[in-house]
PDB file of N, CA and C in Angstrom:
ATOM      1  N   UNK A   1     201.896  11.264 138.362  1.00  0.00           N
ATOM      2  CA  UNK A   1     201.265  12.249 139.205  1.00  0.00           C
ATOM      3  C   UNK A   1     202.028  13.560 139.084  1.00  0.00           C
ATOM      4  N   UNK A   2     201.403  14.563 138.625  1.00  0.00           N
ATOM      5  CA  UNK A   2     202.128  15.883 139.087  1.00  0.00           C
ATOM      6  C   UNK A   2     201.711  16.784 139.905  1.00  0.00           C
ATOM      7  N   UNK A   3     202.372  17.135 140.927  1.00  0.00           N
ATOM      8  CA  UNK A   3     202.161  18.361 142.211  1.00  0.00           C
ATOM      9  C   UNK A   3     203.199  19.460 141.929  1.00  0.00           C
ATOM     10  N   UNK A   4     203.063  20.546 142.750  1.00  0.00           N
ATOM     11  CA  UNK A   4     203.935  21.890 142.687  1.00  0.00           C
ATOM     12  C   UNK A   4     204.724  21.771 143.528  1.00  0.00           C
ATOM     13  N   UNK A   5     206.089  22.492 143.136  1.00  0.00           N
ATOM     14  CA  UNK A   5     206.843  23.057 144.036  1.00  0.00           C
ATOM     15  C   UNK A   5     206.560  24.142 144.868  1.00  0.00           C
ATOM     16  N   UNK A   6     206.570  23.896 146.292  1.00  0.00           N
ATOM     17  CA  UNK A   6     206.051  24.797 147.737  1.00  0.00           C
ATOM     18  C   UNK A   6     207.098  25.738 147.859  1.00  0.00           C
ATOM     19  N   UNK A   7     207.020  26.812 147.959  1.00  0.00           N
ATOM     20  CA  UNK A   7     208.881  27.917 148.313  1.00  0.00           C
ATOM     21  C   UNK A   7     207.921  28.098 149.744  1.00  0.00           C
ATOM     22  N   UNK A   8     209.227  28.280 150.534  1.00  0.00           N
ATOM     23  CA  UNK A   8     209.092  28.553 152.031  1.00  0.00           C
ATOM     24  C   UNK A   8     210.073  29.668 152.285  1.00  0.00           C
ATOM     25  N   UNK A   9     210.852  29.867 153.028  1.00  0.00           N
ATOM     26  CA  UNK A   9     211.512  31.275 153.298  1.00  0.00           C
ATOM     27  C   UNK A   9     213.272  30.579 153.245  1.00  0.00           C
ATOM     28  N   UNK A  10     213.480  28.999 153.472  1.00  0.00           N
ATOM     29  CA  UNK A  10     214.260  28.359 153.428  1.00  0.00           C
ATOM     30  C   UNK A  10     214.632  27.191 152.514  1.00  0.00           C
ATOM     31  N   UNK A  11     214.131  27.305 151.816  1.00  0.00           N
ATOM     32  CA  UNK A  11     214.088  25.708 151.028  1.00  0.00           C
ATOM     33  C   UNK A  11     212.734  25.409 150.205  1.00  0.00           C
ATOM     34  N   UNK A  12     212.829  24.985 148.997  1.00  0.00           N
ATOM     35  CA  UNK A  12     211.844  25.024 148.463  1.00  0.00           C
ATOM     36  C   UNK A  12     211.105  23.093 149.131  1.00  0.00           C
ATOM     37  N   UNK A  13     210.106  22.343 148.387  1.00  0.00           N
ATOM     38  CA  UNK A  13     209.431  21.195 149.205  1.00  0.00           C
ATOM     39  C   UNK A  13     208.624  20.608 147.937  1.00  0.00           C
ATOM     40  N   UNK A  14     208.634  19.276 148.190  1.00  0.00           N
ATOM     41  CA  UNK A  14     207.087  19.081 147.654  1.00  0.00           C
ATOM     42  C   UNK A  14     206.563  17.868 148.507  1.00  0.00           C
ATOM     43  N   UNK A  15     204.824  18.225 148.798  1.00  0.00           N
ATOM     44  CA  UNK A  15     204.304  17.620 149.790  1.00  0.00           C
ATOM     45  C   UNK A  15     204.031  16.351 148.930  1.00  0.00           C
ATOM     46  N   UNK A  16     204.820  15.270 149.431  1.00  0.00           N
ATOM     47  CA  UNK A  16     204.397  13.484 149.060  1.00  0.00           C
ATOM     48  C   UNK A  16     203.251  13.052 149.381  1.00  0.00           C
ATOM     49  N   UNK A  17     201.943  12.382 148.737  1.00  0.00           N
ATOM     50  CA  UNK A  17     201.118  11.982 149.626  1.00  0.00           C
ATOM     51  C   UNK A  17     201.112  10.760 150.976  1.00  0.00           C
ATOM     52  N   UNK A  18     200.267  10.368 151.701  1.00  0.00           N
ATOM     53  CA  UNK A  18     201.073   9.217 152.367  1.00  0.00           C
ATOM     54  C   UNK A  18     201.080   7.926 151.464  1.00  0.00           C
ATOM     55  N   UNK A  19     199.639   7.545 150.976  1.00  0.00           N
ATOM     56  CA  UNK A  19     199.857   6.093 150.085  1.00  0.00           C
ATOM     57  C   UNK A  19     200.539   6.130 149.633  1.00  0.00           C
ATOM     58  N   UNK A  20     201.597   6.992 148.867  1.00  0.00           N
ATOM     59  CA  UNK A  20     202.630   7.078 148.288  1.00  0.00           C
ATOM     60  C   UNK A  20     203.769   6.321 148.873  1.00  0.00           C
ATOM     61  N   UNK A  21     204.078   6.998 150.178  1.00  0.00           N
ATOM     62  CA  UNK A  21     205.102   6.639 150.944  1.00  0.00           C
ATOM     63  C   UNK A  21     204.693   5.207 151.392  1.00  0.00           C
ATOM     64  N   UNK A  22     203.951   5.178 151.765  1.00  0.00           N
ATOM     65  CA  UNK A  22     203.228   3.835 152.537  1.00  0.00           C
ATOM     66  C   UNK A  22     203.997   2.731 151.112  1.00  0.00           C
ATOM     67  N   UNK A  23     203.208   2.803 150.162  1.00  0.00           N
ATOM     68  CA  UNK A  23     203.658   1.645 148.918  1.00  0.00           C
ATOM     69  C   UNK A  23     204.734   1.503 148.730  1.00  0.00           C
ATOM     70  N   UNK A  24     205.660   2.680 148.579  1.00  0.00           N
ATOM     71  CA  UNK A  24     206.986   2.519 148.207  1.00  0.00           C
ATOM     72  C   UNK A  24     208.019   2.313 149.846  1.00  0.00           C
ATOM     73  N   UNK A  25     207.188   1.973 150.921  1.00  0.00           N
ATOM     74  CA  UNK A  25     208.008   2.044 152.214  1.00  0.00           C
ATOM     75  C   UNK A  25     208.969   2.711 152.666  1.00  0.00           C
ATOM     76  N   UNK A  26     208.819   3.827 152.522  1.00  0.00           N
ATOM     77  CA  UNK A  26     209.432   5.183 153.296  1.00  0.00           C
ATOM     78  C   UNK A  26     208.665   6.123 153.829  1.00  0.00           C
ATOM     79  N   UNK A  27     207.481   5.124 154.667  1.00  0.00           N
ATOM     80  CA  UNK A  27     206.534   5.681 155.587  1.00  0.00           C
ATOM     81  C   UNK A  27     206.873   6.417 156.882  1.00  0.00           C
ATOM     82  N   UNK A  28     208.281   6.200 156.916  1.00  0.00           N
ATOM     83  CA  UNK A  28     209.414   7.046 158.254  1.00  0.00           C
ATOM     84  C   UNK A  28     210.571   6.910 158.234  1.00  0.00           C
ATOM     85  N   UNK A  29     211.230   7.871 158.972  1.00  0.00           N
ATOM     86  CA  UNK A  29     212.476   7.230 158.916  1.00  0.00           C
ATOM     87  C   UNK A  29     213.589   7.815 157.648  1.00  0.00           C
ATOM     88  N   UNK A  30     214.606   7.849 157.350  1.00  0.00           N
ATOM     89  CA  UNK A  30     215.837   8.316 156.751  1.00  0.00           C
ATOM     90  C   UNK A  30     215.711   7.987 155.150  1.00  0.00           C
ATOM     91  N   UNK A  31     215.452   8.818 154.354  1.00  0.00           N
ATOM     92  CA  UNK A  31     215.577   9.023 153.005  1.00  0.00           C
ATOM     93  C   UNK A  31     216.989   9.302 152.352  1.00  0.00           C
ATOM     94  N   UNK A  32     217.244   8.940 150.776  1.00  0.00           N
ATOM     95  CA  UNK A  32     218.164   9.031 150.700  1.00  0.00           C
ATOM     96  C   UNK A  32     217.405  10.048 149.227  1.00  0.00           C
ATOM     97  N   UNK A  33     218.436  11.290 148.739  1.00  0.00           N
ATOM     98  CA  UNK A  33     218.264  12.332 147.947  1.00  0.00           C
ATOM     99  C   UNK A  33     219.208  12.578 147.088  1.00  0.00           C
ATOM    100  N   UNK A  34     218.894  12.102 146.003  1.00  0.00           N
ATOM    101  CA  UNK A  34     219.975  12.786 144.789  1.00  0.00           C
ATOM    102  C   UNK A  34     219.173  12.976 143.607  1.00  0.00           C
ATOM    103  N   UNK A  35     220.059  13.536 142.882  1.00  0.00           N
ATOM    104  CA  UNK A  35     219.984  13.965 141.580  1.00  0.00           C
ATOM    105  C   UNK A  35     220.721  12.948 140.666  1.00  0.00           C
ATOM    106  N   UNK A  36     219.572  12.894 139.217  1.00  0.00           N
ATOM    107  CA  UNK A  36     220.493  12.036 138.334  1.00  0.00           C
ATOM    108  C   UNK A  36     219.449  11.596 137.423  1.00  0.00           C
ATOM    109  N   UNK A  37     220.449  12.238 136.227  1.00  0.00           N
ATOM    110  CA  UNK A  37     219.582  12.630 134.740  1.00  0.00           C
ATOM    111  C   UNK A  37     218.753  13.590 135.120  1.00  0.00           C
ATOM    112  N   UNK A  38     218.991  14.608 135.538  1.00  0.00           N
ATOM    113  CA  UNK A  38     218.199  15.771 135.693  1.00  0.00           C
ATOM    114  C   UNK A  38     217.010  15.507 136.536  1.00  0.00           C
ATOM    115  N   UNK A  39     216.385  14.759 137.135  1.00  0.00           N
ATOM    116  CA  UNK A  39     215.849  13.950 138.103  1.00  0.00           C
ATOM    117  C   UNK A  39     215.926  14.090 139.397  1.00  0.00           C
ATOM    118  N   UNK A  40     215.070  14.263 140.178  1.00  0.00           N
ATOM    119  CA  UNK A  40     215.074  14.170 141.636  1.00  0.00           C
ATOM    120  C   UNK A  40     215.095  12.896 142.029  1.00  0.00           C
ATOM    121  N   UNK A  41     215.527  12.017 142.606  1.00  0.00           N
ATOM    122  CA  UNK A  41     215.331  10.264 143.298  1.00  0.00           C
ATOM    123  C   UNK A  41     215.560  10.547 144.927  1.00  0.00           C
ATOM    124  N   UNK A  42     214.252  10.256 145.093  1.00  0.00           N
ATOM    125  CA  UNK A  42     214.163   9.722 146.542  1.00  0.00           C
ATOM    126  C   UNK A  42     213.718   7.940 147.409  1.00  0.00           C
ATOM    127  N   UNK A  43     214.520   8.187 147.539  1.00  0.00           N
ATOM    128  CA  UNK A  43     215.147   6.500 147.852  1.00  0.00           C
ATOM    129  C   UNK A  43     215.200   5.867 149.255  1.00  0.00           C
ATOM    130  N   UNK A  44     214.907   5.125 149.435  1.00  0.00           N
ATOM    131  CA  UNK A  44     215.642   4.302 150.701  1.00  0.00           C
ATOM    132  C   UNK A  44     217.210   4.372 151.091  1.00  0.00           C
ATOM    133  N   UNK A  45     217.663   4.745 152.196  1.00  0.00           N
ATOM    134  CA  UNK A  45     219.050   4.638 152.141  1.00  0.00           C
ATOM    135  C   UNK A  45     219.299   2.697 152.216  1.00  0.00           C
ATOM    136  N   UNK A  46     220.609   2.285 151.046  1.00  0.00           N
ATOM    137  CA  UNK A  46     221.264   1.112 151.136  1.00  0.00           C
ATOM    138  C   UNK A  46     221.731   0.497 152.485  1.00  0.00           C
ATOM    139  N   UNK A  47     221.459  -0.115 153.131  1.00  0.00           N
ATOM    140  CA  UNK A  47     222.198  -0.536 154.294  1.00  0.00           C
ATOM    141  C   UNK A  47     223.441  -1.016 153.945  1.00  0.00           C
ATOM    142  N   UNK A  48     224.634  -0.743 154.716  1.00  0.00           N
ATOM    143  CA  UNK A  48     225.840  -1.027 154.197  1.00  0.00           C
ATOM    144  C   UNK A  48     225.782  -2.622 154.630  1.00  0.00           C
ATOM    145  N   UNK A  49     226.645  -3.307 153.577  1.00  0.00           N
ATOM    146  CA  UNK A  49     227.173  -5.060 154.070  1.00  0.00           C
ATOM    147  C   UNK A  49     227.838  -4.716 155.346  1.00  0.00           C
ATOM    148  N   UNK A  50     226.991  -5.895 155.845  1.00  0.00           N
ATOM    149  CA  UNK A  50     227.283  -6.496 157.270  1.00  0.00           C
ATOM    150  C   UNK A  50     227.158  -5.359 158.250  1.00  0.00           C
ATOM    151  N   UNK A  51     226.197  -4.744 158.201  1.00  0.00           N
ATOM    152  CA  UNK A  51     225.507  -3.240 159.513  1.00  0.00           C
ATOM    153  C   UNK A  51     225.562  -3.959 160.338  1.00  0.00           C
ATOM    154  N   UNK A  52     226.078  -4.269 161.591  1.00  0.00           N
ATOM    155  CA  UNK A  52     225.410  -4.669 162.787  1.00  0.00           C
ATOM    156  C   UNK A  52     225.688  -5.707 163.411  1.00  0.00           C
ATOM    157  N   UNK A  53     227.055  -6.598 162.658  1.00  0.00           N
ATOM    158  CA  UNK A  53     227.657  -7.383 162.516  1.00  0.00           C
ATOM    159  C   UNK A  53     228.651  -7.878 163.646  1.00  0.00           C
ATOM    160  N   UNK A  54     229.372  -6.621 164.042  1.00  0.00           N
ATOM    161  CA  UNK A  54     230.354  -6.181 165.353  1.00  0.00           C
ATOM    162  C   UNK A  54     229.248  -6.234 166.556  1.00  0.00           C
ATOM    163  N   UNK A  55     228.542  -5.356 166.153  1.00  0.00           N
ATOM    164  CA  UNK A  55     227.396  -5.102 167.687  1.00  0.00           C
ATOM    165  C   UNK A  55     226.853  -6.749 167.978  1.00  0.00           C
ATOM    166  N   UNK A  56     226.982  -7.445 166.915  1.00  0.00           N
ATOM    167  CA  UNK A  56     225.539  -8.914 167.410  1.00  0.00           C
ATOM    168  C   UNK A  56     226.826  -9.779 167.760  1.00  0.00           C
ATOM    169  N   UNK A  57     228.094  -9.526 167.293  1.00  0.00           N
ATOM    170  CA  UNK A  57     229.139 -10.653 167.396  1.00  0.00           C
ATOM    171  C   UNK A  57     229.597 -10.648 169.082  1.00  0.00           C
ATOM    172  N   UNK A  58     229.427  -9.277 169.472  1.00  0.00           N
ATOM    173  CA  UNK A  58     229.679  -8.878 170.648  1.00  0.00           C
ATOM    174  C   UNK A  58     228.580  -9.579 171.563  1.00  0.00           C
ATOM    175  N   UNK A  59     227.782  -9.148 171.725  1.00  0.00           N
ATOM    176  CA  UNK A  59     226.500  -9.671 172.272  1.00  0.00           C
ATOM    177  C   UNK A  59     226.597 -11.294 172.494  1.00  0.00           C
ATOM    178  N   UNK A  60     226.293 -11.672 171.697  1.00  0.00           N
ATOM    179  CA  UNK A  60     226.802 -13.334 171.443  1.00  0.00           C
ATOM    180  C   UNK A  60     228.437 -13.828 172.416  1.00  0.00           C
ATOM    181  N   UNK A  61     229.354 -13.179 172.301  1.00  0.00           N
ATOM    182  CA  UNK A  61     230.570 -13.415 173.165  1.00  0.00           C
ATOM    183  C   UNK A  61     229.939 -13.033 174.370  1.00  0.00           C
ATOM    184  N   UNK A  62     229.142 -12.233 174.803  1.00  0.00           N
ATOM    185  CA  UNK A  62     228.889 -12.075 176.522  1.00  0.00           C
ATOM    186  C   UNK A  62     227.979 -12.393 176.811  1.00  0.00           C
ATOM    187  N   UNK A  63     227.410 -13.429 176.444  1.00  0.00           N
ATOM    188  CA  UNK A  63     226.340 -14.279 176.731  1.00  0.00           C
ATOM    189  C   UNK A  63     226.838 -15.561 176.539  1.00  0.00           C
ATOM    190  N   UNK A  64     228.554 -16.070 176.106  1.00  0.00           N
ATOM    191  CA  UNK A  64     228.705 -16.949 176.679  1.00  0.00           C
ATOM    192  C   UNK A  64     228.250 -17.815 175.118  1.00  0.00           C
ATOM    193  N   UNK A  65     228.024 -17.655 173.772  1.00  0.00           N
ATOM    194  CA  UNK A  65     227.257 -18.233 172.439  1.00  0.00           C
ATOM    195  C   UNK A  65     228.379 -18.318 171.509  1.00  0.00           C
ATOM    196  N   UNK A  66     229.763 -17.844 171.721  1.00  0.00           N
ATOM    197  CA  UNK A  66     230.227 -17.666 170.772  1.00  0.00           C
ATOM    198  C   UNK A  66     231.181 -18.680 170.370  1.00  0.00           C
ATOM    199  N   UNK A  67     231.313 -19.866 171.308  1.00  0.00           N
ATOM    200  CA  UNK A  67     231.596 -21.473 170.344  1.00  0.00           C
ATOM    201  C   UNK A  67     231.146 -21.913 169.082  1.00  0.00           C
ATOM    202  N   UNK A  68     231.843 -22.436 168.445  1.00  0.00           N
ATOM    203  CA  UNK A  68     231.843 -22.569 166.896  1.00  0.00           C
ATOM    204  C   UNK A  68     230.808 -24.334 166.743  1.00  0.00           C
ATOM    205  N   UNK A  69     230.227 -23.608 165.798  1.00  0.00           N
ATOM    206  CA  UNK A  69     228.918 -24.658 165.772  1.00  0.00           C
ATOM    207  C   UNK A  69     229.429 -26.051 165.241  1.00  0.00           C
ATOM    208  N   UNK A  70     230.740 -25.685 164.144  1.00  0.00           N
ATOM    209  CA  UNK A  70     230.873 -27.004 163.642  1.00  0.00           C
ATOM    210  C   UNK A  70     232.100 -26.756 163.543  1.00  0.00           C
ATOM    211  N   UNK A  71     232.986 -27.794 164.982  1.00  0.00           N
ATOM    212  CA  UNK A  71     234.673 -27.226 165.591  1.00  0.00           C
ATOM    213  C   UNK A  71     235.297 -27.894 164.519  1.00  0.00           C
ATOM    214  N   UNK A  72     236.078 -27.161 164.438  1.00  0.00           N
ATOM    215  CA  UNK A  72     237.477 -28.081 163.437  1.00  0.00           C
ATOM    216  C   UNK A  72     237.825 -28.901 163.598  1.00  0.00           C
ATOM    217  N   UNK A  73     237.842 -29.743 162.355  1.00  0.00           N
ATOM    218  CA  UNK A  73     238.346 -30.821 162.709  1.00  0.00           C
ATOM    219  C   UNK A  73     239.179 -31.248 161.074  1.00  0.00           C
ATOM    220  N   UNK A  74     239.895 -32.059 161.638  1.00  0.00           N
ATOM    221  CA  UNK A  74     241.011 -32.810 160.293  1.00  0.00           C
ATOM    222  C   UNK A  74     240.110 -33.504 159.103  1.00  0.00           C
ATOM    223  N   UNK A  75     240.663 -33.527 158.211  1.00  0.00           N
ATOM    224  CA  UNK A  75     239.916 -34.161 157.171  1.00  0.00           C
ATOM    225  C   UNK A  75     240.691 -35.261 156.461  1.00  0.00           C
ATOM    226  N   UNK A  76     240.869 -36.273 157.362  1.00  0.00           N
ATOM    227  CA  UNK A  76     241.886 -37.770 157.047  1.00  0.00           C
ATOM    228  C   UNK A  76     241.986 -38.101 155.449  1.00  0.00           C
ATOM    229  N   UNK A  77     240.847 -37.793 154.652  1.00  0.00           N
ATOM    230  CA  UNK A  77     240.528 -38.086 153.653  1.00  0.00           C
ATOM    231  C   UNK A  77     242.056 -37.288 152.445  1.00  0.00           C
ATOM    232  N   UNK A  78     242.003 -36.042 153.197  1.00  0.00           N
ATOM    233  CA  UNK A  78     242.703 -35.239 152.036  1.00  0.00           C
ATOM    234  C   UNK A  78     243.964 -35.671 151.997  1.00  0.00           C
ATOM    235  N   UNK A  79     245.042 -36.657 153.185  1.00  0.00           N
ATOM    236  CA  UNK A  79     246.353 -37.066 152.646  1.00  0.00           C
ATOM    237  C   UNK A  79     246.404 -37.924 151.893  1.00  0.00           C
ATOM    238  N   UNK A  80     245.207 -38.113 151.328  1.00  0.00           N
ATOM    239  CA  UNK A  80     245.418 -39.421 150.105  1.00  0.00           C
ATOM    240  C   UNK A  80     245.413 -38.619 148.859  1.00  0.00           C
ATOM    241  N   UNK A  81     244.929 -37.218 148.888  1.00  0.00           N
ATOM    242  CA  UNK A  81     244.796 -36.627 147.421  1.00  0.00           C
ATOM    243  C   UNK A  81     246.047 -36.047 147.090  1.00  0.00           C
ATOM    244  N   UNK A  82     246.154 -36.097 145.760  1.00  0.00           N
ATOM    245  CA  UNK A  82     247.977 -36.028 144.822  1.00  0.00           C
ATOM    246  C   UNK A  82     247.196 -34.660 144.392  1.00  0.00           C
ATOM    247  N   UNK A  83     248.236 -33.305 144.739  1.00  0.00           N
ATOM    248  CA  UNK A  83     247.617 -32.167 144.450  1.00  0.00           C
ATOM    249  C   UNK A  83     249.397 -32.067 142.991  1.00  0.00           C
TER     250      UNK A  83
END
């Protein structure tokens, strides 16, 4: 598909259509913008490993959830193994 570049008084633009956005799911919400190979890429921002991780671990401790599902326990088996 090719469209024009829009100049405004601040920044130049180019208007995306929505099916566009809609297919590629960046129908709202935080884009990510770079350059590379001479290229414009507009992207989804990466969610970093483990976003949200602290906030749900928390939650879970004050509600009283945060006992360990499968408690420690000894493994009789391993003083028989010759390491």
């Amino acid at each position: 598909m090719k469209t024009v570049i829009r100049k405004t008084v601040d920044a130049d633009g180019v208007l995306i259509p929505r099916p566009i956005l809609v297919q590629s799911g960046m129908d709202g919400g935080e884009v990510e913008l770079i350059v590379e190979d001479e290229s414009i890429v507009l992207r989804k921002p990466q969610q970093t490993v483990r976003a949200g991780w602290a906030q749900a671990s928390q939650a879970l401790a004050q509600t009283g959830e945060d006992q360990l599902v499968w408690p420690e326990f000894a493994n009789e088996a391993d003083k028989e193994i010759e390491w």
